[in-house]
Protein backbone atom coordinates (compact mmCIF):
# COMPACT_ATOMS: atom_id res chain seq x y z
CA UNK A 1 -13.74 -99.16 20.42
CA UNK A 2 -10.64 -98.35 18.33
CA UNK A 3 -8.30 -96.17 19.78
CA UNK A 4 -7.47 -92.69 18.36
CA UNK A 5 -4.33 -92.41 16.71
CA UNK A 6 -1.57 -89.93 18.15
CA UNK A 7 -0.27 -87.57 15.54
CA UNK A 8 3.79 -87.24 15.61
CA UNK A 9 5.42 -84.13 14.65
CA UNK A 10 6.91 -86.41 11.68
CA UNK A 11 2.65 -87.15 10.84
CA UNK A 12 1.48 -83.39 11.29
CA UNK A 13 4.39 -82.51 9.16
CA UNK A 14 2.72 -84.19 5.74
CA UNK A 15 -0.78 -82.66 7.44
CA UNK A 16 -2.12 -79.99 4.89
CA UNK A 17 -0.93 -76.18 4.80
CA UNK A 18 -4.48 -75.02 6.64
CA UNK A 19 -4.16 -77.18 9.57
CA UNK A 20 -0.57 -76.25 10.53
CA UNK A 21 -1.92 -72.45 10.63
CA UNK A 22 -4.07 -73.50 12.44
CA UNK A 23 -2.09 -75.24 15.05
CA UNK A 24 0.36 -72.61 14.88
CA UNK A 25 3.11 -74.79 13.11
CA UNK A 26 5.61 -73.00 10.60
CA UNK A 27 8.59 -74.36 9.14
CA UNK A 28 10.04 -77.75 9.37
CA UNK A 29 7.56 -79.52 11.95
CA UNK A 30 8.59 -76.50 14.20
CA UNK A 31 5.48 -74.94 16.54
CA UNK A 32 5.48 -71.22 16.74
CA UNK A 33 4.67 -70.13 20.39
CA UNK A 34 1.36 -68.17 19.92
CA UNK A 35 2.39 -64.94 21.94
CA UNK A 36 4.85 -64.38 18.70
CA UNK A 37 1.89 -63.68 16.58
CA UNK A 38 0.42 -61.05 19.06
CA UNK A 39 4.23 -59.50 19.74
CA UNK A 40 4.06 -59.84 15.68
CA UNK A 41 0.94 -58.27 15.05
CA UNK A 42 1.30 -55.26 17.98
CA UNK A 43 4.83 -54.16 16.41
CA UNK A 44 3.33 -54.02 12.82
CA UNK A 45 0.35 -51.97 14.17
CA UNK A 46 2.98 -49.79 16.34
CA UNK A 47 4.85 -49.08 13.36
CA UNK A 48 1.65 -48.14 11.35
CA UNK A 49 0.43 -45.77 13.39
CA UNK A 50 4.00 -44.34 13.68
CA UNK A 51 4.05 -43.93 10.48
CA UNK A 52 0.33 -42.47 10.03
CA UNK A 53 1.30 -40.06 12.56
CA UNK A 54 4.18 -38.56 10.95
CA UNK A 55 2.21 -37.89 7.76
CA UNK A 56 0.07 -36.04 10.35
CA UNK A 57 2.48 -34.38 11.40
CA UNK A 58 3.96 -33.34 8.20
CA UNK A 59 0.81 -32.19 6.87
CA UNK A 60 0.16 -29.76 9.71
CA UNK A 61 3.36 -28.54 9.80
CA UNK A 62 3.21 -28.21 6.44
CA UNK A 63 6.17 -30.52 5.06
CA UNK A 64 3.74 -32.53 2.76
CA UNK A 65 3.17 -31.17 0.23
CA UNK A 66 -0.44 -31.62 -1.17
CA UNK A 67 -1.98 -31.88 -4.08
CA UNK A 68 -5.33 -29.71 -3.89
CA UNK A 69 -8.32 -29.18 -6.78
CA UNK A 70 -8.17 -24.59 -7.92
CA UNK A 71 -11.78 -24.61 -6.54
CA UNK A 72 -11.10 -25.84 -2.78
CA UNK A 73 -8.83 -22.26 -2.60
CA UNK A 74 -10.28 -19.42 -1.48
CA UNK A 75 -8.17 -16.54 -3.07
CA UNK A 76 -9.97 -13.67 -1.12
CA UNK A 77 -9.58 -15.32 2.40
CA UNK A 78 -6.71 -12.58 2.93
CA UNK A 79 -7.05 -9.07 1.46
CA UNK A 80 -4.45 -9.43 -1.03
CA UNK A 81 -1.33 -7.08 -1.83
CA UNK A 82 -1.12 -7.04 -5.28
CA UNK A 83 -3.50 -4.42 -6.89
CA UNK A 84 -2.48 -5.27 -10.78
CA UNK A 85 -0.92 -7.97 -12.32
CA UNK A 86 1.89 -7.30 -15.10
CA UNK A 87 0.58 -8.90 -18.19
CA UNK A 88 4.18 -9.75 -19.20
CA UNK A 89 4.93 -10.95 -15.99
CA UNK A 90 1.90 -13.44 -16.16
CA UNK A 91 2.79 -14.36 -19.86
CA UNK A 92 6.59 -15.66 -18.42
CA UNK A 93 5.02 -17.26 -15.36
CA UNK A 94 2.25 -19.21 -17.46
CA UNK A 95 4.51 -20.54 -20.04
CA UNK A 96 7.19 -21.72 -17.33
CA UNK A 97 3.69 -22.95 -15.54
CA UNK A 98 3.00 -25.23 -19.06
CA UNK A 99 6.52 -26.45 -19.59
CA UNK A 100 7.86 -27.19 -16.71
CA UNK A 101 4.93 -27.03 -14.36
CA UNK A 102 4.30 -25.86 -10.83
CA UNK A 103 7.73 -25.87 -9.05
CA UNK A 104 6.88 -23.65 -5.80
CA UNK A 105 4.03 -24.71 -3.57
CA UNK A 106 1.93 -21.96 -2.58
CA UNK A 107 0.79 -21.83 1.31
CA UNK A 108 -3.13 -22.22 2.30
CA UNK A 109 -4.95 -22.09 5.62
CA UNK A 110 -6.99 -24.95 6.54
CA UNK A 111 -10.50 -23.53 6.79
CA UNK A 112 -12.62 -26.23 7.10
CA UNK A 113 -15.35 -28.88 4.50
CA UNK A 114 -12.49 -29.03 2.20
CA UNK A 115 -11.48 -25.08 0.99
CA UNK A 116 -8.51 -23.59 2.16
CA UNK A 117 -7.87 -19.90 2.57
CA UNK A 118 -4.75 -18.67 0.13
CA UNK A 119 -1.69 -16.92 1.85
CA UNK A 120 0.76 -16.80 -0.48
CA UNK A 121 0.87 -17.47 -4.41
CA UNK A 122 -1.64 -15.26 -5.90
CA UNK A 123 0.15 -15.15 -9.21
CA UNK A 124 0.72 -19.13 -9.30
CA UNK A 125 -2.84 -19.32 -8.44
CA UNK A 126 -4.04 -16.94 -11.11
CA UNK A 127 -1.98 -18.28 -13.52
CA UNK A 128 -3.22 -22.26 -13.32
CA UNK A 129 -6.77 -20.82 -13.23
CA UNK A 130 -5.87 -18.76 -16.54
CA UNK A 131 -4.12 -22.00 -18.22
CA UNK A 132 -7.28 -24.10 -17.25
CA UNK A 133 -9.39 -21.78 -18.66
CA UNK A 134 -7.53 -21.59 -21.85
CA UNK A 135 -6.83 -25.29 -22.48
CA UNK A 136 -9.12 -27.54 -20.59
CA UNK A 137 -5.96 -29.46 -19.35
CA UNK A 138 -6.54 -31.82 -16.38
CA UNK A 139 -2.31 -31.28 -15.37
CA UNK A 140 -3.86 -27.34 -14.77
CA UNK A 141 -6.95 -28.58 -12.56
CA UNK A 142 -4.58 -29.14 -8.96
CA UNK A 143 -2.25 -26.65 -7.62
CA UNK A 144 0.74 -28.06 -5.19
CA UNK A 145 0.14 -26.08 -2.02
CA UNK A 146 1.85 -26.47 1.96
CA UNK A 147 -0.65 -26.31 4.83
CA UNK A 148 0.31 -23.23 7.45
CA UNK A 149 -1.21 -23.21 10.86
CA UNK A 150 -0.68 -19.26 11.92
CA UNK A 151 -1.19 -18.40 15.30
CA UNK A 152 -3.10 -15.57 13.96
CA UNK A 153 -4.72 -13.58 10.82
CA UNK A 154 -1.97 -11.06 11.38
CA UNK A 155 0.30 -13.93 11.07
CA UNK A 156 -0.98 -14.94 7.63
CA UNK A 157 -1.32 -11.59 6.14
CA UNK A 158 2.79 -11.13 7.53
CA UNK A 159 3.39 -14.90 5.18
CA UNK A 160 1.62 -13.16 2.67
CA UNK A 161 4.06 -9.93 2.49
CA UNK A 162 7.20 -11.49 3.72
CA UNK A 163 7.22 -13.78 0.24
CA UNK A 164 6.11 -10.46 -1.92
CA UNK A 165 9.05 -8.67 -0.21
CA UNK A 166 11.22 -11.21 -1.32
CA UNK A 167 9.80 -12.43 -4.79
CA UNK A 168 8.30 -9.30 -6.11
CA UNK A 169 9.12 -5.43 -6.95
CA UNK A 170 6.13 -4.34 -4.79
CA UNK A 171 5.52 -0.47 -4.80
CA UNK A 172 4.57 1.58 -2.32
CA UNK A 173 0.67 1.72 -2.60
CA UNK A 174 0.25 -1.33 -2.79
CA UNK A 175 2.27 -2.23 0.63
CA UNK A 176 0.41 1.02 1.97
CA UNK A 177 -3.01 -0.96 0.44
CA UNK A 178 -2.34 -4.37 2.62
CA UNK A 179 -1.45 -2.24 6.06
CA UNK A 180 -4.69 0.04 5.80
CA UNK A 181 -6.72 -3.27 4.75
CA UNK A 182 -5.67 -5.19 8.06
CA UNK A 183 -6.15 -2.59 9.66
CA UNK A 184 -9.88 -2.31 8.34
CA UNK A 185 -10.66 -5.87 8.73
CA UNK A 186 -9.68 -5.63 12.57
CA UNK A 187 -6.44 -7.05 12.01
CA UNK A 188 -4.18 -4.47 14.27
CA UNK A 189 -5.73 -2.11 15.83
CA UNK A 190 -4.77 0.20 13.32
CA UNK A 191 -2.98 1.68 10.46
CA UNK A 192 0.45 2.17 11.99
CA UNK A 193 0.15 -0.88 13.94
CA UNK A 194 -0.41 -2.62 10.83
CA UNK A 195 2.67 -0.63 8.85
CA UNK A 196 4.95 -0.98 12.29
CA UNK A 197 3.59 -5.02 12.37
CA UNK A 198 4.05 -6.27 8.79
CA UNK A 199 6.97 -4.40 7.57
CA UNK A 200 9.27 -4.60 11.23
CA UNK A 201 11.77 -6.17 8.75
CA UNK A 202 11.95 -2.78 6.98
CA UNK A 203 14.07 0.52 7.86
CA UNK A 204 12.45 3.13 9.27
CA UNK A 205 12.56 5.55 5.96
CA UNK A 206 11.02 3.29 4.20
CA UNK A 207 8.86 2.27 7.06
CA UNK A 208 7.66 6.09 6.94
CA UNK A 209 6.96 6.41 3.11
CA UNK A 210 4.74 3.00 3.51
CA UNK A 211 2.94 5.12 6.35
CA UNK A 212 2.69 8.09 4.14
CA UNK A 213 1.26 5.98 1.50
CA UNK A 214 -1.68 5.31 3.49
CA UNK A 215 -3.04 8.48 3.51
CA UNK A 216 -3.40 7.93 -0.62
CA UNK A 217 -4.72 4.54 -0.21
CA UNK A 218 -7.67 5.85 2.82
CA UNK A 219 -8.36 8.90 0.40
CA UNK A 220 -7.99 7.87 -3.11
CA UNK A 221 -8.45 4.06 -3.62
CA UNK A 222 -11.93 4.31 -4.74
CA UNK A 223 -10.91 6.23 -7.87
CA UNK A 224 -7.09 5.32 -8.98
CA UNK A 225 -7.42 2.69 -11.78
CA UNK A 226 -3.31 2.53 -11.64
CA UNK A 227 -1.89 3.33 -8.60
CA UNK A 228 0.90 0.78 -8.42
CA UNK A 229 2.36 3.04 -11.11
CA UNK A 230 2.42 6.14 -9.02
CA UNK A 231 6.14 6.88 -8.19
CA UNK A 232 7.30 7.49 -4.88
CA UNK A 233 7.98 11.06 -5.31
CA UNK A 234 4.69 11.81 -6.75
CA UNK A 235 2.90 10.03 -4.15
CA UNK A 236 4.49 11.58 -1.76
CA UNK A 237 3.59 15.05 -3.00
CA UNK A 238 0.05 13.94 -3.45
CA UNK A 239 -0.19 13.03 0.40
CA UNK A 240 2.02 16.72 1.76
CA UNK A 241 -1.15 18.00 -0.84
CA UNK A 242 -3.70 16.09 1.15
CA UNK A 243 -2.48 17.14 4.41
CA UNK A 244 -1.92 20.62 3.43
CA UNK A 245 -5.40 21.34 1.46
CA UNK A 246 -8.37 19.67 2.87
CA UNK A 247 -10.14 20.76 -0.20
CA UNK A 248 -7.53 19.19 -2.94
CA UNK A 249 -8.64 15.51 -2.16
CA UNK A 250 -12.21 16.65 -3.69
CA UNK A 251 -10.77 18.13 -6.79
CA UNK A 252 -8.24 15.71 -7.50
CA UNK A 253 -11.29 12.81 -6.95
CA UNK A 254 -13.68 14.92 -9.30
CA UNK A 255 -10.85 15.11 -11.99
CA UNK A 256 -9.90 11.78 -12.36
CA UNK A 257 -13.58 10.92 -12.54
CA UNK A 258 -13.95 13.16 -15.29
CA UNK A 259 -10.77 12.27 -17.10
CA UNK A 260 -11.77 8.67 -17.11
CA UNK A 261 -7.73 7.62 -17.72
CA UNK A 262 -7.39 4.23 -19.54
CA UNK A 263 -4.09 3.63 -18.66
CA UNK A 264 -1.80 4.68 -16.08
CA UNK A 265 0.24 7.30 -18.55
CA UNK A 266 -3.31 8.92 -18.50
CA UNK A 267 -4.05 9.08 -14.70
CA UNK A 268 -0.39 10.04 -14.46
CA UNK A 269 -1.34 13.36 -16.04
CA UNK A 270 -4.47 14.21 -14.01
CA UNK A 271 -2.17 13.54 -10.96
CA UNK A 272 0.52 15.90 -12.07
CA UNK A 273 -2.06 18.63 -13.28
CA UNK A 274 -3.29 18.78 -9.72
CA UNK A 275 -0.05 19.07 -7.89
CA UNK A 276 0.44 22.22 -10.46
CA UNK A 277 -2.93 24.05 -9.42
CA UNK A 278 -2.16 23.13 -5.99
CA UNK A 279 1.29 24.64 -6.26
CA UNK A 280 0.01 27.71 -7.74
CA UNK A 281 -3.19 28.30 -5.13
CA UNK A 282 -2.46 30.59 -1.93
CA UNK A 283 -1.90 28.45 1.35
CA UNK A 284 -5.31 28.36 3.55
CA UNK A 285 -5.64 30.77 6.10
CA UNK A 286 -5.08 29.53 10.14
CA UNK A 287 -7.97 27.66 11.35
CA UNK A 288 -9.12 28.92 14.59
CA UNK A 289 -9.27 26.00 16.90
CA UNK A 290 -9.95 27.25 20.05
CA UNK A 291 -10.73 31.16 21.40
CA UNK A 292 -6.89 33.10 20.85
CA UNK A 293 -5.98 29.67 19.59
CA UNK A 294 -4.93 28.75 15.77
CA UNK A 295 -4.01 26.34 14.27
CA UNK A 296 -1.77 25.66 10.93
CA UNK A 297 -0.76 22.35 9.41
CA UNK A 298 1.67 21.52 6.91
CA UNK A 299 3.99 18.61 5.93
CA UNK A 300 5.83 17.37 9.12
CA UNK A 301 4.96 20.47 11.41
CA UNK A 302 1.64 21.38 13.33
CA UNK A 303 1.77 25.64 14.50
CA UNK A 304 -0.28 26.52 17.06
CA UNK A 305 -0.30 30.55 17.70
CA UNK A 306 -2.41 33.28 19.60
CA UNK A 307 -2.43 34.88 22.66
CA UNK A 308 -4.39 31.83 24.66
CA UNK A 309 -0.98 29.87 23.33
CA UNK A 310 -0.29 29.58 27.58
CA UNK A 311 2.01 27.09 29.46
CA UNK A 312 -1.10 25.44 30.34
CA UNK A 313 -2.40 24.71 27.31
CA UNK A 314 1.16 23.54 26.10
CA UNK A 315 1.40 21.00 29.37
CA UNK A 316 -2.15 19.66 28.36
CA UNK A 317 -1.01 19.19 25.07
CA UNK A 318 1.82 17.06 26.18
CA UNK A 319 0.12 14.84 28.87
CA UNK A 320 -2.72 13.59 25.84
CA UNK A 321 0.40 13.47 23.17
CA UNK A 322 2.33 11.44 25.90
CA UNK A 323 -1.01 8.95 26.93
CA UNK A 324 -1.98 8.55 23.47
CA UNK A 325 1.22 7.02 22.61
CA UNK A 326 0.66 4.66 24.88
């Protein structure tokens, strides 16, 4: 029987490339120890998943930013602030939109089978949808968006007015309109939580004419077509009118039904027609709220006379004043 050759390093060296990988030879005749490829292989694994992480990571935290298709958003996840849209406004943003395109993420919620609630960039979003419409453009079909994890709602409705504070000329219905709506949807517990909540950033003045505002927006939003237009001063006459004449919310509602005003300069004279009758009508006689009790209400100021007016009834008064605010 012939007897096998022994293969020398110098014999494997001239062997062919698949059976040195497979001895674990590399490089001049030199054999690579085999716990190299499994130190090898674990370190490029580490370093993937370190990597993979980190894009986790980023995402969540919302440093990535993604690239997401108009119809995964949900635009009505929040009640949003903006009751009208400035058509010039739109017309500047949609032509910056086609030349340069999107520049400024906007910031969804994660809700879920691929659709994501909006929180801020209602205009951006509008705007794309408008430009997709109007061209068929597949540039307009993805909007660049950051992913927000909020603690809460309340923290994605205060994302939502933070960047309108900052990047638009919001009035004061619609800032009244996002407090009472949060407050509807079970967002704060209610409307001056809401006002106290998303606008802490605020003074207190203007803090107080948001608050006033609400009364407008609870009374009235059902039949303004333009209310973003109403000027401070006016709306805060039409809320002292409110408070002071439970009857002028009915006949301002049944005149601006009947005017049917197709533009704001229109509504803006039914408004200041009312305030004139309501000037010119005779206060409303004290409502008797208890036996030798009566009451009167006005702007700022509650009266209480008659002769059951006792120190009694005044420490009452205080002790369910004093609780409630708690």
């Amino acid at each position: 029987m012939a007897k096998r050759k022994r293969l020398s390093p110098a014999t494997l060296t001239e062997a062919p490339l698949e059976t040195k990988a497979a001895l674990g030879w590399v490089g001049h005749g030199t054999r690579r120890p085999p716990i190299a490829d499994v130190t090898g292989d674990a370190a490029e694994q580490s370093a993937f998943e370190e990597v993979a992480g980190e894009l986790r990571r980023a995402r969540t935290e919302g440093r990535m930013v993604l690239s997401l298709p108009l119809e995964a958003i949900d635009a009505t996840h929040l009640v949003r602030d903006r009751v009208v849209l400035d058509a010039e406004e739109m017309a500047v943003l949609k032509d910056s939109l086609r030349a340069r395109g999107q520049q400024t993420p906007i910031e969804v919620l994660d809700l879920g089978q691929g659709r994501y609630g909006l929180i801020s960039g209602w205009r951006r979003l509008t705007a794309l949808q408008a430009l997709l419409q109007e061209t068929g453009e597949d540039r307009f079909r993805t909007i660049n968006a950051l992913l927000r994890t909020p603690q809460d709602v309340g923290a994605s409705y205060l994302a939502m007015v933070e960047e309108n504070e900052i990047r638009a000329d919001l009035s004061f219905y619609e800032r009244a309109r996002i407090a009472v709506q949060a407050a509807r949807a079970g967002v704060f517990s209610d409307t001056h939580m809401a006002v106290q909540s998303l606008f802490s950033a605020a003074r207190a003045p203007k803090r107080s004419k948001i608050m006033a505002f609400t009364h407008l927006v609870e009374k009235l939003d059902a039949d303004l077509r333009f209310p973003a237009a109403i000027p401070e001063k006016v709306g805060l006459a039409l809320v002292s009118a409110l408070q002071g004449d439970k009857h002028f919310g009915t006949h301002l509602t049944k005149a601006l039904r009947a005017a049917d005003p197709q533009d704001a300069t229109a509504e803006r004279k039914v408004l200041d027609a009312a305030l004139k009758t309501r000037t010119a009508t005779p206060p409303e006689p004290a409502e008797q709220i208890l036996p030798g009790v009566t009451l009167e209400a006005g702007r700022g100021r509650i009266t209480l006379k008659g002769a059951n007016v006792t120190p009694a009834l005044l420490a009452d008064l205080r002790l369910w004043l004093t609780q409630r605010e708690r």
